[in-house]
PDB file of N, CA and C in Angstrom:
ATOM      1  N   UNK A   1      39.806 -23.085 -27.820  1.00  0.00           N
ATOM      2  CA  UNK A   1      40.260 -24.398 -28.249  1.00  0.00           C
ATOM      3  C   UNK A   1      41.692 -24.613 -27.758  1.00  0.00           C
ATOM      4  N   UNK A   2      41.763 -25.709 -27.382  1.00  0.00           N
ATOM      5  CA  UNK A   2      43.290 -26.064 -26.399  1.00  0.00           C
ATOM      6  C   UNK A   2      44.385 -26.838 -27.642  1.00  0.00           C
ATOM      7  N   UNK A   3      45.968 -25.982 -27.643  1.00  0.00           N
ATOM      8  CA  UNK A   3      46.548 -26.238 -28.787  1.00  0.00           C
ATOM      9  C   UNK A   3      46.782 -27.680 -28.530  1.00  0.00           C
ATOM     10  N   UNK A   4      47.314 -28.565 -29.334  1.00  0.00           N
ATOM     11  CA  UNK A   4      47.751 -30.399 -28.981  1.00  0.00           C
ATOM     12  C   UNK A   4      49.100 -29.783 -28.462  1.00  0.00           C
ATOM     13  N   UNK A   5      49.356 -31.079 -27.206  1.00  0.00           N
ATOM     14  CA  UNK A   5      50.878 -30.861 -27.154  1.00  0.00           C
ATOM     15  C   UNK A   5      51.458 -31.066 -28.335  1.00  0.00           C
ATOM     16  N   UNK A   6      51.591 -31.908 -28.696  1.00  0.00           N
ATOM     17  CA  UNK A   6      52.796 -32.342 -29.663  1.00  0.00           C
ATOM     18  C   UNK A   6      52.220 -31.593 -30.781  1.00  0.00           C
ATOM     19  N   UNK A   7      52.951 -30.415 -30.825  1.00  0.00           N
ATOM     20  CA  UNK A   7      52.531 -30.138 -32.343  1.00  0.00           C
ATOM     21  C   UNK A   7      54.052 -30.434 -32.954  1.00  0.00           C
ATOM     22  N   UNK A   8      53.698 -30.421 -34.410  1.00  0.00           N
ATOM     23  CA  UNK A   8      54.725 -31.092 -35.414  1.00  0.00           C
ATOM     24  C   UNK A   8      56.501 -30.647 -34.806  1.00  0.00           C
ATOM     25  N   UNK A   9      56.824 -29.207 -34.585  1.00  0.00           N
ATOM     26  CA  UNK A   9      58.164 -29.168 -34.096  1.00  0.00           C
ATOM     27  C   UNK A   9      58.305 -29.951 -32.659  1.00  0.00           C
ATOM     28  N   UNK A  10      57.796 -30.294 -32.066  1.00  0.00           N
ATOM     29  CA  UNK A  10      57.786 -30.779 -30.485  1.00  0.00           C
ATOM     30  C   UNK A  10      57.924 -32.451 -30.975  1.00  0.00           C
ATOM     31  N   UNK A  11      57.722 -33.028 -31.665  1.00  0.00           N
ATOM     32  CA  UNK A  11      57.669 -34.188 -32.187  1.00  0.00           C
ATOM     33  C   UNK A  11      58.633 -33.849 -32.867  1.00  0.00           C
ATOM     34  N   UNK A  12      59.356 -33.454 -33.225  1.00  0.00           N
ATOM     35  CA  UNK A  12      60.647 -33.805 -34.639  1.00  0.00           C
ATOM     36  C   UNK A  12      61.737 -33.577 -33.473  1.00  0.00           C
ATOM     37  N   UNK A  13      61.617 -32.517 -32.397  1.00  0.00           N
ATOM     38  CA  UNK A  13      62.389 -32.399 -31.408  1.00  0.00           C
ATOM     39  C   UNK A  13      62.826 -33.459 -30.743  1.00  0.00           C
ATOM     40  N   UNK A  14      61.548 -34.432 -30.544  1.00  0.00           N
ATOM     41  CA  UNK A  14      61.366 -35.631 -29.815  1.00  0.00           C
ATOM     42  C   UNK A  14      61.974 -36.850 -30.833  1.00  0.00           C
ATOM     43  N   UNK A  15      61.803 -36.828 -32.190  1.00  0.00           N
ATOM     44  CA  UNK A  15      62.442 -37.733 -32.985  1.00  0.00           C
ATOM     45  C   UNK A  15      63.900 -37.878 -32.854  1.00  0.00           C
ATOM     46  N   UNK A  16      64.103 -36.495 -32.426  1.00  0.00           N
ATOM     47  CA  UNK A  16      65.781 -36.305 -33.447  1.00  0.00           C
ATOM     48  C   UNK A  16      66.428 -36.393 -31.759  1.00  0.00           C
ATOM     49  N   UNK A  17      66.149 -36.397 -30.999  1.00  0.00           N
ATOM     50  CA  UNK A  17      66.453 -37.112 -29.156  1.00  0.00           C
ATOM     51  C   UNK A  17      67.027 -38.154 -29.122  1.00  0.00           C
ATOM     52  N   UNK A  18      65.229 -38.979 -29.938  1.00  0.00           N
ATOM     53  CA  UNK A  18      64.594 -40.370 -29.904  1.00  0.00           C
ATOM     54  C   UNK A  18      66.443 -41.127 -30.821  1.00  0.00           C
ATOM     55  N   UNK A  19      66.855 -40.490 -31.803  1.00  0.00           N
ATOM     56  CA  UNK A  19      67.592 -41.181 -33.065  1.00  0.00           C
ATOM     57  C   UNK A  19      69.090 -40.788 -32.246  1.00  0.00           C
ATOM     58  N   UNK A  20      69.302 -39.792 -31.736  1.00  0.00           N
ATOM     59  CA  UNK A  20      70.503 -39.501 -31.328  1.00  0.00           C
ATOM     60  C   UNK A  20      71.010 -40.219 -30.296  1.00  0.00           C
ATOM     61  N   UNK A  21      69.857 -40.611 -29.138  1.00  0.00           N
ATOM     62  CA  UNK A  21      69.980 -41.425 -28.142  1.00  0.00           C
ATOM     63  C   UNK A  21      70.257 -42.983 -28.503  1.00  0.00           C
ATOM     64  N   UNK A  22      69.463 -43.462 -29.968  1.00  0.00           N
ATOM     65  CA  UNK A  22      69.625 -44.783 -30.215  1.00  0.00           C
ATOM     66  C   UNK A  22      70.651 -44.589 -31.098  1.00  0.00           C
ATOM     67  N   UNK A  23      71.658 -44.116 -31.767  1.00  0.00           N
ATOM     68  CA  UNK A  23      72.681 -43.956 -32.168  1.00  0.00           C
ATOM     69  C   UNK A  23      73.977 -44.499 -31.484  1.00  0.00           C
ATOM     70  N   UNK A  24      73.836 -43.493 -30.134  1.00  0.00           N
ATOM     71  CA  UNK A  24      74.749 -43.394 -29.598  1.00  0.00           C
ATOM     72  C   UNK A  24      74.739 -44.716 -28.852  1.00  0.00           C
ATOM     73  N   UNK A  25      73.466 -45.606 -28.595  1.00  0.00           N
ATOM     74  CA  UNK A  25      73.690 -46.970 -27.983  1.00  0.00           C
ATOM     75  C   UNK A  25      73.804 -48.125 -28.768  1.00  0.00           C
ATOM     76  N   UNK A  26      73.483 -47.975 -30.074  1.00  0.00           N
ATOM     77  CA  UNK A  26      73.650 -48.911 -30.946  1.00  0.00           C
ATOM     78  C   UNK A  26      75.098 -48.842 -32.051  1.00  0.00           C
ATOM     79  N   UNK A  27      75.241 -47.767 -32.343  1.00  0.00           N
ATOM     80  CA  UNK A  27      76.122 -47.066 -33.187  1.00  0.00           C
ATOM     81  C   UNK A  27      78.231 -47.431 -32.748  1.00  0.00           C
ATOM     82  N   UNK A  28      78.727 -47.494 -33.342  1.00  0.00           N
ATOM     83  CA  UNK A  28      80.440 -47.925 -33.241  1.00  0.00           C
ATOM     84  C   UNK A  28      80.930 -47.382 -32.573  1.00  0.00           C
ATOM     85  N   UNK A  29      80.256 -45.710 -33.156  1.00  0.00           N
ATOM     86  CA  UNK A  29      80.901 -44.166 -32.676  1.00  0.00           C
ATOM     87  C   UNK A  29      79.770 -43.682 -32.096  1.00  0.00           C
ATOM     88  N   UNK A  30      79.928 -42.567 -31.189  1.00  0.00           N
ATOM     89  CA  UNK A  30      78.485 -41.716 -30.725  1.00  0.00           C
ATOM     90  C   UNK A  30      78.469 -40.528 -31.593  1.00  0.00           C
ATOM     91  N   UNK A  31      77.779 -39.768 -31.527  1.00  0.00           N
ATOM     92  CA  UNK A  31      77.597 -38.357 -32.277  1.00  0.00           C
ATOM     93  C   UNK A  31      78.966 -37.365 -31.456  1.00  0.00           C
ATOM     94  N   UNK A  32      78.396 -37.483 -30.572  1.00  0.00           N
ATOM     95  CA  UNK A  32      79.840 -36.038 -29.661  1.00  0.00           C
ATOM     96  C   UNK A  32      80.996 -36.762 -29.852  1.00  0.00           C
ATOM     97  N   UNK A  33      81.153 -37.970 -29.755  1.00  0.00           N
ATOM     98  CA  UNK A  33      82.939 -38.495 -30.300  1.00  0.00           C
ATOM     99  C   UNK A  33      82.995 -38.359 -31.342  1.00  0.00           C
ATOM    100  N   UNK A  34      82.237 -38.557 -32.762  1.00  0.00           N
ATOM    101  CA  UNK A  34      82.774 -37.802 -34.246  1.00  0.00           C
ATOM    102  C   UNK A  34      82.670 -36.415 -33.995  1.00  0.00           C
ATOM    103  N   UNK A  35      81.583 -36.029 -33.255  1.00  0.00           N
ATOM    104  CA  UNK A  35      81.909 -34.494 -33.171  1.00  0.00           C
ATOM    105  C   UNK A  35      83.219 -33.936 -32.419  1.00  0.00           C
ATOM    106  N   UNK A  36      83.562 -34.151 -31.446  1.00  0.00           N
ATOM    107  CA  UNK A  36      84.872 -33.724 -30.919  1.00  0.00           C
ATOM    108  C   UNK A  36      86.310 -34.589 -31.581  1.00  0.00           C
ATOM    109  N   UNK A  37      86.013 -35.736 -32.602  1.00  0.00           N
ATOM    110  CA  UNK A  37      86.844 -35.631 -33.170  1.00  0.00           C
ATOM    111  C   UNK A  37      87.125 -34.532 -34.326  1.00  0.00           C
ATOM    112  N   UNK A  38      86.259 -34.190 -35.092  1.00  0.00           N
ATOM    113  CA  UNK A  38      85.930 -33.240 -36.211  1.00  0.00           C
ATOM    114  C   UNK A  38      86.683 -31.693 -35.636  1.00  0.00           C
ATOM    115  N   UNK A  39      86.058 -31.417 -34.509  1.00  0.00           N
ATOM    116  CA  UNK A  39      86.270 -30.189 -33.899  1.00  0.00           C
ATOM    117  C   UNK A  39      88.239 -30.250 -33.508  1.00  0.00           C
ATOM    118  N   UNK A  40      88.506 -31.322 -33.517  1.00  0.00           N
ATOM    119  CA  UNK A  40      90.005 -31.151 -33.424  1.00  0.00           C
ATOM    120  C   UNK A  40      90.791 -31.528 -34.854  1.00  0.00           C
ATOM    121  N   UNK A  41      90.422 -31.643 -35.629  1.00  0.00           N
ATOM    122  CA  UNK A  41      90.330 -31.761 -36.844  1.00  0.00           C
ATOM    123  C   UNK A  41      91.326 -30.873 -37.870  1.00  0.00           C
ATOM    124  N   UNK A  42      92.074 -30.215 -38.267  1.00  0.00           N
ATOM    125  CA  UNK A  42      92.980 -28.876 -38.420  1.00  0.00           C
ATOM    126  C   UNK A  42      92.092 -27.966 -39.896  1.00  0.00           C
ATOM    127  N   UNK A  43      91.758 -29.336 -40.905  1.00  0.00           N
ATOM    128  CA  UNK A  43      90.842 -28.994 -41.424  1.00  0.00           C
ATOM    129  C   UNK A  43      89.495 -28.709 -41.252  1.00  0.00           C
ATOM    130  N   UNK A  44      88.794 -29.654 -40.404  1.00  0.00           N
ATOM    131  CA  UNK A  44      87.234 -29.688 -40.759  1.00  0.00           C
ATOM    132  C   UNK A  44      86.530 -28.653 -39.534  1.00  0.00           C
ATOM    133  N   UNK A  45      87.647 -28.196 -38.525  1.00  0.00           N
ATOM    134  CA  UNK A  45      87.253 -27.678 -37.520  1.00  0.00           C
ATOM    135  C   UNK A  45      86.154 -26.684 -37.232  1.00  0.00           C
ATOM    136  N   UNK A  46      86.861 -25.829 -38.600  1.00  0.00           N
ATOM    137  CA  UNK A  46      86.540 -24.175 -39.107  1.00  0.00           C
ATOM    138  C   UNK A  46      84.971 -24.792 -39.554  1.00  0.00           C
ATOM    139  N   UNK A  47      85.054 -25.442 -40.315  1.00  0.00           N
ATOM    140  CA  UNK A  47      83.263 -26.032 -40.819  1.00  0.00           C
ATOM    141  C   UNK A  47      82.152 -26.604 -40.110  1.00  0.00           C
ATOM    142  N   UNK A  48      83.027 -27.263 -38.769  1.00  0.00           N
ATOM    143  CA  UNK A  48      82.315 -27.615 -37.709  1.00  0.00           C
ATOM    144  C   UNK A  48      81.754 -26.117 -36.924  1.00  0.00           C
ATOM    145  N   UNK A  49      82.758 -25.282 -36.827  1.00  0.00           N
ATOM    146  CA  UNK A  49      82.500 -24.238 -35.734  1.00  0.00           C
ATOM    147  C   UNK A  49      81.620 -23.398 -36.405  1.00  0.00           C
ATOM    148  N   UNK A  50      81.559 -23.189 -37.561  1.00  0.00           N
ATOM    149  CA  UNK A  50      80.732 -22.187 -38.564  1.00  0.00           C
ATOM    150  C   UNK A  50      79.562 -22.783 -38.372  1.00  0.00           C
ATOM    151  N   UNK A  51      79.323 -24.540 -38.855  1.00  0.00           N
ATOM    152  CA  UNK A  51      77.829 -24.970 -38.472  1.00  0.00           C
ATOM    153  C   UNK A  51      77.139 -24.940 -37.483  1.00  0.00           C
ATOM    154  N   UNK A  52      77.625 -25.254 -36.533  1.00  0.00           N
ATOM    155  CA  UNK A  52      77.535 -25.123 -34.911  1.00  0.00           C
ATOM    156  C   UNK A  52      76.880 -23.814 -34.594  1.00  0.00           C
ATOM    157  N   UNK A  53      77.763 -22.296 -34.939  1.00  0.00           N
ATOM    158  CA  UNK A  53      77.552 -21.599 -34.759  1.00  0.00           C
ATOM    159  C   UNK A  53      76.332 -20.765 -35.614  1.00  0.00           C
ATOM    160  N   UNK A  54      76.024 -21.139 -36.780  1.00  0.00           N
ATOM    161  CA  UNK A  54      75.129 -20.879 -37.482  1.00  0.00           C
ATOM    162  C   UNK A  54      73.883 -21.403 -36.716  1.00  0.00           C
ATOM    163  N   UNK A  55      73.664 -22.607 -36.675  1.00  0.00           N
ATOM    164  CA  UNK A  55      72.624 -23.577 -35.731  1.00  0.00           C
ATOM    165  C   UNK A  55      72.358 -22.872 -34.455  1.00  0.00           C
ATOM    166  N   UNK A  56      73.395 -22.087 -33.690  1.00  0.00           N
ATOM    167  CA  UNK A  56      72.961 -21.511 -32.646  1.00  0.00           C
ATOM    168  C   UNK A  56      72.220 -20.101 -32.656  1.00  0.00           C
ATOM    169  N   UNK A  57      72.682 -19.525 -33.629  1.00  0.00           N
ATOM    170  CA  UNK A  57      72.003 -18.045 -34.270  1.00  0.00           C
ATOM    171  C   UNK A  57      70.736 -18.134 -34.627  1.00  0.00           C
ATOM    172  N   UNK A  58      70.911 -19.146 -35.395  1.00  0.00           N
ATOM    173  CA  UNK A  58      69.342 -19.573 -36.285  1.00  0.00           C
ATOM    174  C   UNK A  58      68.257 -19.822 -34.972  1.00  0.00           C
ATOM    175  N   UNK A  59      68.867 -20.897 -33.887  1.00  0.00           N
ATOM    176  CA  UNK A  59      68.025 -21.175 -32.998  1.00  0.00           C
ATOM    177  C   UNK A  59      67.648 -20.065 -31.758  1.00  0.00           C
ATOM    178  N   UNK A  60      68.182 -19.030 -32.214  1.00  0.00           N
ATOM    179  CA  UNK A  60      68.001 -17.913 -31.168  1.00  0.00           C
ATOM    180  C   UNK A  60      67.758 -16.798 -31.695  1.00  0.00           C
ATOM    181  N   UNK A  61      67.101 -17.059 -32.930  1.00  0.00           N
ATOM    182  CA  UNK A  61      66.409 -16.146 -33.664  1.00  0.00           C
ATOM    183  C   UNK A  61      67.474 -14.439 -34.147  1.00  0.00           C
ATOM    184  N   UNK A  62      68.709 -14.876 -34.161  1.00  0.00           N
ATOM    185  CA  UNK A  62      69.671 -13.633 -33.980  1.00  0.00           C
ATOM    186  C   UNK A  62      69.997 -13.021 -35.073  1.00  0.00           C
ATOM    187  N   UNK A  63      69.772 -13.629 -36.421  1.00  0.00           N
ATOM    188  CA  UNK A  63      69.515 -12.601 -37.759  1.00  0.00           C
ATOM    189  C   UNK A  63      68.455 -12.828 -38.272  1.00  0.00           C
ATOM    190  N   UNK A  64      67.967 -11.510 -39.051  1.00  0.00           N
ATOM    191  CA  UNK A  64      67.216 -11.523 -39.118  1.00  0.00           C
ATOM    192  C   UNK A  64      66.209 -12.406 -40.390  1.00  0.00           C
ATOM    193  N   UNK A  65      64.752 -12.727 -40.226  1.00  0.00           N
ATOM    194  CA  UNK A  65      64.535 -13.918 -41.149  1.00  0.00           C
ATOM    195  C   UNK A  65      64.871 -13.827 -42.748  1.00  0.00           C
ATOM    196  N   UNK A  66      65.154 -12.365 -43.297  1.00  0.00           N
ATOM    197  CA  UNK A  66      65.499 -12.687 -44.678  1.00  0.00           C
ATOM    198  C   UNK A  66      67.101 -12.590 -45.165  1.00  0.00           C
ATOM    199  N   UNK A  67      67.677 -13.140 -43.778  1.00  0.00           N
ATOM    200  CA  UNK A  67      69.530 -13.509 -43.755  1.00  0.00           C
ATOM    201  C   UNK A  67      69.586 -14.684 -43.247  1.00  0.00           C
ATOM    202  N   UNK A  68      68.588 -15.456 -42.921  1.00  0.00           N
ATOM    203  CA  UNK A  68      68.391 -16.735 -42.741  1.00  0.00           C
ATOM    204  C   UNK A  68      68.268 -17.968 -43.584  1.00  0.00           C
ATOM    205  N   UNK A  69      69.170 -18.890 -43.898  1.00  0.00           N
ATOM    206  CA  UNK A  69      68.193 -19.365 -45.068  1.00  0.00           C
ATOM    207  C   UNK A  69      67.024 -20.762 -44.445  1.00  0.00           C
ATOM    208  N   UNK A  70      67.103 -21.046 -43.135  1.00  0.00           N
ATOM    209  CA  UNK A  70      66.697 -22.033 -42.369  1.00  0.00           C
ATOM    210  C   UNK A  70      65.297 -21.324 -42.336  1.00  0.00           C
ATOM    211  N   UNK A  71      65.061 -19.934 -42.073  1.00  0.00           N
ATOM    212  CA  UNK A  71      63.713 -19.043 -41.440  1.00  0.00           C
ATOM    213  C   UNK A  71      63.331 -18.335 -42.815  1.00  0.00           C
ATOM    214  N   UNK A  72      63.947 -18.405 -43.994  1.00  0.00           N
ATOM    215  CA  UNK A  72      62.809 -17.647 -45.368  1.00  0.00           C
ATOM    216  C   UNK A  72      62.714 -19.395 -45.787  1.00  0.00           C
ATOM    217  N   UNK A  73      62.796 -20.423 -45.458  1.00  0.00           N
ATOM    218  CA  UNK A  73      62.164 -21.288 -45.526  1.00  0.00           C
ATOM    219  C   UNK A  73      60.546 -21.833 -45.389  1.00  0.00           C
ATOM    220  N   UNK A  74      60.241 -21.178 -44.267  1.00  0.00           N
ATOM    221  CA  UNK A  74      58.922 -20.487 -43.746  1.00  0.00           C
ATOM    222  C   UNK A  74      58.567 -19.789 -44.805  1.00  0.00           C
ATOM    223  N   UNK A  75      59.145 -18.542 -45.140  1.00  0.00           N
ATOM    224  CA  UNK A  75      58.165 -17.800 -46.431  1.00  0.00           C
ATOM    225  C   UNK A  75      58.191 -18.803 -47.510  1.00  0.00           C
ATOM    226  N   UNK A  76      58.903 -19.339 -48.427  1.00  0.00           N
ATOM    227  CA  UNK A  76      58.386 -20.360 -49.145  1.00  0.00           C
ATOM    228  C   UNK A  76      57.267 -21.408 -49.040  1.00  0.00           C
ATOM    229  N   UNK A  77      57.282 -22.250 -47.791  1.00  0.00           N
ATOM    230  CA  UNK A  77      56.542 -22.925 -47.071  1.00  0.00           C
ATOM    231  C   UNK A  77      54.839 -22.083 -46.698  1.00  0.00           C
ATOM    232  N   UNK A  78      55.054 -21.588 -46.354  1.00  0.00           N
ATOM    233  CA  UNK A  78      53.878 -20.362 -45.829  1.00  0.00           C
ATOM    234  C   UNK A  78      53.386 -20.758 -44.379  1.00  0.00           C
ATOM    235  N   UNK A  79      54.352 -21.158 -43.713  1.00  0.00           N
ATOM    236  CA  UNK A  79      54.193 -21.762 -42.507  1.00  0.00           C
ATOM    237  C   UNK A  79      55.080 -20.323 -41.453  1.00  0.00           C
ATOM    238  N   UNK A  80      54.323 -19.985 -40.341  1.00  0.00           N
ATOM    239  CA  UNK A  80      54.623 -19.148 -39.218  1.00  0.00           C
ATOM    240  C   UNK A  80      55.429 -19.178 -38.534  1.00  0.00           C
ATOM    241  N   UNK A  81      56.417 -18.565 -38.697  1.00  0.00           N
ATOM    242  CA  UNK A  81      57.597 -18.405 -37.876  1.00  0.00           C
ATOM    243  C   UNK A  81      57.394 -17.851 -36.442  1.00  0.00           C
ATOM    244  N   UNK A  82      57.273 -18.514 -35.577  1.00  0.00           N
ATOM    245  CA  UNK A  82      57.279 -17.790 -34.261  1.00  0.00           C
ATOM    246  C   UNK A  82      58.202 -16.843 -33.589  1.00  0.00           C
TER     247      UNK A  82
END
């Protein structure tokens, strides 16, 4: 049996594109100009770089899933972590 393309993450991937792209053409500000304002920020910097950097760990699978709280989300859920 042949999987669907779009399964549910490939579509939220495609949503969150879809919203960022119409943001940034409809929107005052774009996303990367509040973001690189934030990131120069003296306060909010440290919270930007921690999220950022968390988001990149998480997305590269680099701790492990029960130091995750994005991936024991899945064990609650009962949905398969690839």
């Amino acid at each position: 049996m042949q999987r669907p393309v779009l399964r549910g993450g490939t579509l939220g991937w495609l949503l969150l594109a879809g919203f960022v792209t119409a943001w940034d053409v409809f929107a005052e500000e774009t996303l990367s100009t509040a973001f690189w304002r934030a990131v120069r920020h003296p306060r909010k910097r440290w919270l930007v770089v921690a999220l950022w950097l968390y988001v990149s760990v998480h997305l590269f699978h680099l701790l492990p899933q029960r130091f995750d709280p994005l991936r024991r989300l899945d064990l609650l859920t009962g949905r398969k972590d690839d």
